[in-house]
PDB file of N, CA and C in Angstrom:
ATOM      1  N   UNK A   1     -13.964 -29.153  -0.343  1.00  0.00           N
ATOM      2  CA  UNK A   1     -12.829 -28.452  -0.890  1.00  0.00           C
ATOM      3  C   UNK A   1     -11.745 -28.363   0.185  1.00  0.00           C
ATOM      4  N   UNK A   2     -10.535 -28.611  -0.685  1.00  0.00           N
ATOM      5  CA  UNK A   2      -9.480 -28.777   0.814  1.00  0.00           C
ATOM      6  C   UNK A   2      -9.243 -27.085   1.408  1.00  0.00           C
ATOM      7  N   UNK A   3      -8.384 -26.975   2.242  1.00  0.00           N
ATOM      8  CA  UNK A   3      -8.290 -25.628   2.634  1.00  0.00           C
ATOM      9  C   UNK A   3      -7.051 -24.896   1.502  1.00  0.00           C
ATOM     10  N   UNK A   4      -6.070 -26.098   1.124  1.00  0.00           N
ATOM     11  CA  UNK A   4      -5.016 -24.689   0.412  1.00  0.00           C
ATOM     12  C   UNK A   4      -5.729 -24.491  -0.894  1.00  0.00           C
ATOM     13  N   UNK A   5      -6.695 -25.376  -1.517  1.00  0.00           N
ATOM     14  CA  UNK A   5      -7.115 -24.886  -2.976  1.00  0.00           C
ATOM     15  C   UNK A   5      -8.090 -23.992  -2.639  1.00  0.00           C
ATOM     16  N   UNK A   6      -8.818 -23.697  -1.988  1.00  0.00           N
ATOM     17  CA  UNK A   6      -9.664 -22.528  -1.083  1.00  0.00           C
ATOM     18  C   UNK A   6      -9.224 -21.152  -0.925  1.00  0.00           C
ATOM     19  N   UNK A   7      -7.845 -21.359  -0.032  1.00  0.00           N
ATOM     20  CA  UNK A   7      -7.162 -20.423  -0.029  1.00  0.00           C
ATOM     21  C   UNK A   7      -6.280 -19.843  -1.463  1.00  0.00           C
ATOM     22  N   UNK A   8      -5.650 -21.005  -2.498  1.00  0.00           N
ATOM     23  CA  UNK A   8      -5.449 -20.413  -3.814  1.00  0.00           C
ATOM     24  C   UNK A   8      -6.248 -20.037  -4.422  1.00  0.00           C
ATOM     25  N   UNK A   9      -7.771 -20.609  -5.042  1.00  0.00           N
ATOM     26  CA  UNK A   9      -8.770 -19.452  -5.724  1.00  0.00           C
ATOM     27  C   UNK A   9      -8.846 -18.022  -4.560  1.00  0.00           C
ATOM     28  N   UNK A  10      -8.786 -17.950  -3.717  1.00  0.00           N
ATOM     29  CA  UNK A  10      -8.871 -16.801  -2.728  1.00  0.00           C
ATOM     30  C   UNK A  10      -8.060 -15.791  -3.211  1.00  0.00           C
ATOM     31  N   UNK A  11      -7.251 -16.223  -2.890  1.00  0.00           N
ATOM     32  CA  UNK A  11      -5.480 -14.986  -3.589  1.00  0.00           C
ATOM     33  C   UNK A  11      -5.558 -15.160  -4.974  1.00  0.00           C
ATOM     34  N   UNK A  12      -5.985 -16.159  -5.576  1.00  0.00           N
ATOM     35  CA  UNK A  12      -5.804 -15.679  -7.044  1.00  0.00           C
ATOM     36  C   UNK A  12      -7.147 -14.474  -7.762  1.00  0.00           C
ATOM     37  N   UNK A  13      -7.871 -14.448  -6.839  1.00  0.00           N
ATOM     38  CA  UNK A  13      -9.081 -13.805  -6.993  1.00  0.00           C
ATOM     39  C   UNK A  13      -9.605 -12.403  -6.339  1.00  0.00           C
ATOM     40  N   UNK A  14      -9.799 -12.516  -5.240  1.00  0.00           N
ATOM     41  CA  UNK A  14     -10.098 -11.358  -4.603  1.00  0.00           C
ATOM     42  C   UNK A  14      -8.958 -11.031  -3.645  1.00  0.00           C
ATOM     43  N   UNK A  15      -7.930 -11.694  -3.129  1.00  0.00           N
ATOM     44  CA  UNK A  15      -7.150 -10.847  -2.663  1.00  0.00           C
ATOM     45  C   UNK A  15      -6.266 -10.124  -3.718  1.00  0.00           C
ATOM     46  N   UNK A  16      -6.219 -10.790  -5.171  1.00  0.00           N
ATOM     47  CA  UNK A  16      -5.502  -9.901  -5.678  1.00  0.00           C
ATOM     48  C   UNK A  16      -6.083  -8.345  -6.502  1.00  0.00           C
ATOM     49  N   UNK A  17      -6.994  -8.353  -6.136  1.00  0.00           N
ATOM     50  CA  UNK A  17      -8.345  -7.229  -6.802  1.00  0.00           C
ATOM     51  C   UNK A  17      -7.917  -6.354  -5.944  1.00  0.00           C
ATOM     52  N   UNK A  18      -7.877  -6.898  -4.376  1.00  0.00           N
ATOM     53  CA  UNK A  18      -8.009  -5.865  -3.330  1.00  0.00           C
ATOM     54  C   UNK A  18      -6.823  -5.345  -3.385  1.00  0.00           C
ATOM     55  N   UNK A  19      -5.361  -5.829  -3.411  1.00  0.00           N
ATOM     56  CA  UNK A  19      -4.380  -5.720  -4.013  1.00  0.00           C
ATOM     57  C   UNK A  19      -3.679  -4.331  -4.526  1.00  0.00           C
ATOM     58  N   UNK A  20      -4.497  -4.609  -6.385  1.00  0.00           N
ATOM     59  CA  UNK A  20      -4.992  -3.858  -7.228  1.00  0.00           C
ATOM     60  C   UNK A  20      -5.415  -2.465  -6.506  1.00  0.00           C
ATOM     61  N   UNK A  21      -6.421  -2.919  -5.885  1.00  0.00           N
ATOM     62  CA  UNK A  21      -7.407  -1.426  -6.155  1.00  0.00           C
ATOM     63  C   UNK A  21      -6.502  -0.352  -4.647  1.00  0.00           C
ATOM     64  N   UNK A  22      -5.984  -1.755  -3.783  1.00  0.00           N
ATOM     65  CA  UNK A  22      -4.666  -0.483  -2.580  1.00  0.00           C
ATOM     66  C   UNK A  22      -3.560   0.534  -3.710  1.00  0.00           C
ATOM     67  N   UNK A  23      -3.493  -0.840  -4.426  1.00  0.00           N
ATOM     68  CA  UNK A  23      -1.827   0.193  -5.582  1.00  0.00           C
ATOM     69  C   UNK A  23      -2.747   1.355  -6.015  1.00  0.00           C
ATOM     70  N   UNK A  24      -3.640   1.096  -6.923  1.00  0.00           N
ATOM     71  CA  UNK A  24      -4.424   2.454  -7.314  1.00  0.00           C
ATOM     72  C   UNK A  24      -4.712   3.622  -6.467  1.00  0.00           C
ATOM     73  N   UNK A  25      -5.010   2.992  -5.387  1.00  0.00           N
ATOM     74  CA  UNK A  25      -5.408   4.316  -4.290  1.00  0.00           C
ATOM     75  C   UNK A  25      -4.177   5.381  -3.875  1.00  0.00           C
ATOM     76  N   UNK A  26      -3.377   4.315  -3.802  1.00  0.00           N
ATOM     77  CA  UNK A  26      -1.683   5.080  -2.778  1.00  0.00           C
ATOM     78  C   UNK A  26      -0.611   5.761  -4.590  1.00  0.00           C
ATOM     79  N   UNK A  27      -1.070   5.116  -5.582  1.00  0.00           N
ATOM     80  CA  UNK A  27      -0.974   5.992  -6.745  1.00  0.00           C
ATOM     81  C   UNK A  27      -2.415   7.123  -6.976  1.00  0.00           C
ATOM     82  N   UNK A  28      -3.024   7.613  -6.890  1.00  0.00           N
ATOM     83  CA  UNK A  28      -3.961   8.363  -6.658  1.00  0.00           C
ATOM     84  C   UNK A  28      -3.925   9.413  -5.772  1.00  0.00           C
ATOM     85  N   UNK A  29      -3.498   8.769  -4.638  1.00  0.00           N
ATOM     86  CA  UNK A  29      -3.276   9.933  -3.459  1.00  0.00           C
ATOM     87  C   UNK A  29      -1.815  10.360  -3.614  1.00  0.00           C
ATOM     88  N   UNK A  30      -0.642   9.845  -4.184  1.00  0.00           N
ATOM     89  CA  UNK A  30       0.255  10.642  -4.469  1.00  0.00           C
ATOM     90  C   UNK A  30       0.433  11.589  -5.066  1.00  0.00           C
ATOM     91  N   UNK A  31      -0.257  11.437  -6.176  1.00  0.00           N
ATOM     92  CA  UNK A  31      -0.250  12.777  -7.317  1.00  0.00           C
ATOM     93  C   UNK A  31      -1.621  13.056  -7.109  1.00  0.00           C
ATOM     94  N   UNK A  32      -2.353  13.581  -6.043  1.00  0.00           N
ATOM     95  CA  UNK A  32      -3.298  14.401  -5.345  1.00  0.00           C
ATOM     96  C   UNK A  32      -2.892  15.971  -5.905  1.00  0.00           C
ATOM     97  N   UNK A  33      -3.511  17.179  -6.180  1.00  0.00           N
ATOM     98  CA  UNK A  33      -3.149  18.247  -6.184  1.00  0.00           C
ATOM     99  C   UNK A  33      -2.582  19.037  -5.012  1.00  0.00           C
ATOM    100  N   UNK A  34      -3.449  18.220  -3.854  1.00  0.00           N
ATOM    101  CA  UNK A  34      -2.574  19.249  -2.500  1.00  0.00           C
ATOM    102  C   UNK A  34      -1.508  18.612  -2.395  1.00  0.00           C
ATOM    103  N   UNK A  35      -0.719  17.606  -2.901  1.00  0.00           N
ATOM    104  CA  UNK A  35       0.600  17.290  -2.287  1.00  0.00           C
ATOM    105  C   UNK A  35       1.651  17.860  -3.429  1.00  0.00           C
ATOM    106  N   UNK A  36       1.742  18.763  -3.865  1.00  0.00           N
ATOM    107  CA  UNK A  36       2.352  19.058  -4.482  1.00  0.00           C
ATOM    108  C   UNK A  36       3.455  19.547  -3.448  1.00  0.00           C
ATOM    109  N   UNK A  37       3.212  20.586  -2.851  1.00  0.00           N
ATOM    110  CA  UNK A  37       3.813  21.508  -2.204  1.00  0.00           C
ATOM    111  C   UNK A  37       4.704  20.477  -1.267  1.00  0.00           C
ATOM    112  N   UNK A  38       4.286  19.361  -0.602  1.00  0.00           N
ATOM    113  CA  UNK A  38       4.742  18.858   0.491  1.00  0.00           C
ATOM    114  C   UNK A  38       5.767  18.099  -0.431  1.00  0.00           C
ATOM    115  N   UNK A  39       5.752  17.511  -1.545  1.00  0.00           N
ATOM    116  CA  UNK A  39       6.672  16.836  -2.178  1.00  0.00           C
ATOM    117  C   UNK A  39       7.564  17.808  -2.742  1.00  0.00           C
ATOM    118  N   UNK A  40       7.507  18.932  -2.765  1.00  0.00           N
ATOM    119  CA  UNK A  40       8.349  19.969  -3.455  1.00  0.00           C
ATOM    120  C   UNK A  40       9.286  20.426  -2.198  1.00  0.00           C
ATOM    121  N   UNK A  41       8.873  20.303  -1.572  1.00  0.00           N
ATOM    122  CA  UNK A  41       9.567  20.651  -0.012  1.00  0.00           C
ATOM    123  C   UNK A  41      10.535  19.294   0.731  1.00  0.00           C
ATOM    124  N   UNK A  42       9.681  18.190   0.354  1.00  0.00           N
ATOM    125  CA  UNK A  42      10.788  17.308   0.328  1.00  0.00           C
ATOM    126  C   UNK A  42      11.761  16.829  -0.969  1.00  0.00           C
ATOM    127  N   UNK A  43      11.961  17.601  -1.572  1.00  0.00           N
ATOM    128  CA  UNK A  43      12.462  17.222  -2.764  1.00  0.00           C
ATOM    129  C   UNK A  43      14.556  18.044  -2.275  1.00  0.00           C
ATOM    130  N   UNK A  44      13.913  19.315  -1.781  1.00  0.00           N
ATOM    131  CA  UNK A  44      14.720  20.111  -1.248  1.00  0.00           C
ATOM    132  C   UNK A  44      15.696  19.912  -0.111  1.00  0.00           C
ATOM    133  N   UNK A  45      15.711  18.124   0.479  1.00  0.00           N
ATOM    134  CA  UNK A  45      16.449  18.109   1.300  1.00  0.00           C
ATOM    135  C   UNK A  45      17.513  17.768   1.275  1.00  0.00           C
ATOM    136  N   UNK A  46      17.842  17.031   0.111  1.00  0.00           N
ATOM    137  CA  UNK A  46      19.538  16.230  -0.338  1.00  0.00           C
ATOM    138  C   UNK A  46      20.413  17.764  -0.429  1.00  0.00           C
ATOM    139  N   UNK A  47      19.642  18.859  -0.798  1.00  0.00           N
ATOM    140  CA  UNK A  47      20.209  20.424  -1.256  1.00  0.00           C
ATOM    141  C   UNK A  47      20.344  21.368  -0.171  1.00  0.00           C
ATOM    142  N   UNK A  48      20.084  20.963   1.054  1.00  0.00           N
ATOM    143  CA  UNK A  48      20.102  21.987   2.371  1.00  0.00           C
ATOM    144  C   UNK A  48      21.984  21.792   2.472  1.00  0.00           C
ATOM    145  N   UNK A  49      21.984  22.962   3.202  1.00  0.00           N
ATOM    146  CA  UNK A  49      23.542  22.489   4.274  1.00  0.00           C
ATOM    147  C   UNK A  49      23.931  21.409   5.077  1.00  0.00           C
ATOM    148  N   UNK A  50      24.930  20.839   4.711  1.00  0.00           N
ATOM    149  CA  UNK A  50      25.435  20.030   5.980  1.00  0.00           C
ATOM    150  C   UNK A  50      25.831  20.968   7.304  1.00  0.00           C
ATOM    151  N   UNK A  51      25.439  20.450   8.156  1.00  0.00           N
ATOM    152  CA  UNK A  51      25.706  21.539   9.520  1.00  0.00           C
ATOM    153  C   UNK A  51      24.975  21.785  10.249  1.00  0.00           C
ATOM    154  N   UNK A  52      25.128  22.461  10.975  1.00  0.00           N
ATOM    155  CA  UNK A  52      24.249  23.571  11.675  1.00  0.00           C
ATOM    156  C   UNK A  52      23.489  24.696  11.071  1.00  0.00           C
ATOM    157  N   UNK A  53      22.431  25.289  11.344  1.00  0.00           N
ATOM    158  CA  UNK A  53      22.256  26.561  10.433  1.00  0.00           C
ATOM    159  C   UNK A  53      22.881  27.706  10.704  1.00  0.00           C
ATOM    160  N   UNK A  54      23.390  28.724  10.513  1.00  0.00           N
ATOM    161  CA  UNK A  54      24.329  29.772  11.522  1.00  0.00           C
ATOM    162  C   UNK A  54      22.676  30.824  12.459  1.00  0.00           C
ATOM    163  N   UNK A  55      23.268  31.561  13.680  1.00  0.00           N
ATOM    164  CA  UNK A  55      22.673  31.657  14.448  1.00  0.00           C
ATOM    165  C   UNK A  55      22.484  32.850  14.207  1.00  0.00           C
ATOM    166  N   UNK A  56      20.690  33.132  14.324  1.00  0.00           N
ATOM    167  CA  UNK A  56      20.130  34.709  14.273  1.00  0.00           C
ATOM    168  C   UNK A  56      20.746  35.277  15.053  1.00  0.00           C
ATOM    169  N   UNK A  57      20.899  36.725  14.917  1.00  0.00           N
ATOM    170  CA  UNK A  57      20.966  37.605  16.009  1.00  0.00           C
ATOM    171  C   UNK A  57      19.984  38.402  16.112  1.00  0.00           C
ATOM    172  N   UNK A  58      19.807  38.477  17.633  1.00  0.00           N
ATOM    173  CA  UNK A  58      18.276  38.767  18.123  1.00  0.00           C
ATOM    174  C   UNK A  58      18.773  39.965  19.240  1.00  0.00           C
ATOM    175  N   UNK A  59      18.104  41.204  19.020  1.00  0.00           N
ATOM    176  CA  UNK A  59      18.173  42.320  19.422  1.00  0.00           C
ATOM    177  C   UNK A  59      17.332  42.173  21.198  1.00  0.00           C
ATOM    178  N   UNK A  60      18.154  42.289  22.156  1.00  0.00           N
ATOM    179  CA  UNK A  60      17.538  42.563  23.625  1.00  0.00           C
ATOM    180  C   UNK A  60      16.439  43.503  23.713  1.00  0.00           C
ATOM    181  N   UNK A  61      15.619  43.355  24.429  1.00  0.00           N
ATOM    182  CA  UNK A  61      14.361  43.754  24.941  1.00  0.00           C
ATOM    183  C   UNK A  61      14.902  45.067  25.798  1.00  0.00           C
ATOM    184  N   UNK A  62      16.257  44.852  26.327  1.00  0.00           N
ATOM    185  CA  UNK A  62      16.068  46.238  27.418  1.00  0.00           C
ATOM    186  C   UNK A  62      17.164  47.261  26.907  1.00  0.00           C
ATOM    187  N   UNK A  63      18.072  47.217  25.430  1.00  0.00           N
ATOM    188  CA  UNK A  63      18.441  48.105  24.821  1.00  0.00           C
ATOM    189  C   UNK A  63      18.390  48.064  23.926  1.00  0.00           C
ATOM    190  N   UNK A  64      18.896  49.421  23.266  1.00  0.00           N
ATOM    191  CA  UNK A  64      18.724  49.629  21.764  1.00  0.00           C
ATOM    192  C   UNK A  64      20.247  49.304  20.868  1.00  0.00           C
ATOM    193  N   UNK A  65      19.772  48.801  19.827  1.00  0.00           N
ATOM    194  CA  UNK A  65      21.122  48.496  19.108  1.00  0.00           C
ATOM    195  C   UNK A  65      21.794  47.135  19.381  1.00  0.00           C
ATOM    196  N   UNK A  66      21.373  46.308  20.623  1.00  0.00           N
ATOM    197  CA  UNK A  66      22.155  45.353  20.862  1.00  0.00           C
ATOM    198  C   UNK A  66      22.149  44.431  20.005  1.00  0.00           C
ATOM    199  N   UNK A  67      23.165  43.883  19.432  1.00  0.00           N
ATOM    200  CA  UNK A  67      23.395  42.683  18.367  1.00  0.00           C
ATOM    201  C   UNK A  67      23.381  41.277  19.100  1.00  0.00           C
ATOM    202  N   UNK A  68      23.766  40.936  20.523  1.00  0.00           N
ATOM    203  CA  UNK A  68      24.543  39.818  20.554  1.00  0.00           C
ATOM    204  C   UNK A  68      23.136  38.608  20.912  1.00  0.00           C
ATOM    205  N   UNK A  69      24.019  37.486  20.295  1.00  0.00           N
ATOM    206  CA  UNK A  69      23.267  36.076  20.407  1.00  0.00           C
ATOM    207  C   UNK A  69      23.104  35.681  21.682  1.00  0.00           C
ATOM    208  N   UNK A  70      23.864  35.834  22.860  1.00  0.00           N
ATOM    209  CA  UNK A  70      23.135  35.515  23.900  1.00  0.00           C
ATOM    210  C   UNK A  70      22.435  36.660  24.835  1.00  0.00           C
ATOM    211  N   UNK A  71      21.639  36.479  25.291  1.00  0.00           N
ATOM    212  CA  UNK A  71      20.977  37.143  26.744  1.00  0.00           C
ATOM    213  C   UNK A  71      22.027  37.791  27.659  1.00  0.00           C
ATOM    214  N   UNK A  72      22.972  37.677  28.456  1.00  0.00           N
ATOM    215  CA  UNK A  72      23.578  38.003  28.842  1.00  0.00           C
ATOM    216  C   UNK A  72      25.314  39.202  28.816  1.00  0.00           C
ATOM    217  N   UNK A  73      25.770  38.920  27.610  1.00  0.00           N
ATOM    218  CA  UNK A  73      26.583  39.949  27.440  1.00  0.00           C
ATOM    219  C   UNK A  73      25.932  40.767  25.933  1.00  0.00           C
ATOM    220  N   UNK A  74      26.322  42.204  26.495  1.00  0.00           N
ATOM    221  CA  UNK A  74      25.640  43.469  25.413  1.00  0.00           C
ATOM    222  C   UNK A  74      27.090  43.951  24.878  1.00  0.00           C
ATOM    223  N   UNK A  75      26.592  44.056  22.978  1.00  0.00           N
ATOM    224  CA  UNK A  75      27.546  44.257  22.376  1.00  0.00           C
ATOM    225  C   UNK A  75      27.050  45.242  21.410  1.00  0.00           C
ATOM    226  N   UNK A  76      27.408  46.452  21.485  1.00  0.00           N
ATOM    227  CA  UNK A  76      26.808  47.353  21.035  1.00  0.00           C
ATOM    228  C   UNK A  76      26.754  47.610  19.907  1.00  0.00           C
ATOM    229  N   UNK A  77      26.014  47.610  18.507  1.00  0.00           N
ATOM    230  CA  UNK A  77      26.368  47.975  16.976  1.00  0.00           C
ATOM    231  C   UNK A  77      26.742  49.132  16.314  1.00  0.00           C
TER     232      UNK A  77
END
């Protein structure tokens, strides 16, 4: 038997089974029940902000009331 008619019953046969049964798997594991959440979460990204996110303000450790975003200057609320 020559080698390319070898290699065509090959692919017409079992590589295309194996093929087959990859598409089934990677359709299978998509609509898995735990991926719900992770596809619902990426579903949400065309809908975020363009930008930056705006910046917490985070209260200093060594007074009370302080509002400001950086460490260094205190701005009292």
């Amino acid at each position: 038997m020559e080698t390319y008619s070898f290699l065509r019953e090959l692919a017409d046969s079992w590589v295309l089974l194996a093929m087959f049964g990859f598409f089934v798997c990677v359709i299978l594991w998509a609509f898995r029940p735990g991926g719900s959440a992770t596809y619902d979460e990426i579903a949400q990204i065309p809908l975020l902000r363009d930008g930056p996110m705006p910046q917490q303000k985070k209260k200093c450790a060594d007074c009370k009331g302080c509002t400001s975003t950086k460490g260094a200057s205190h701005v009292e609320a």
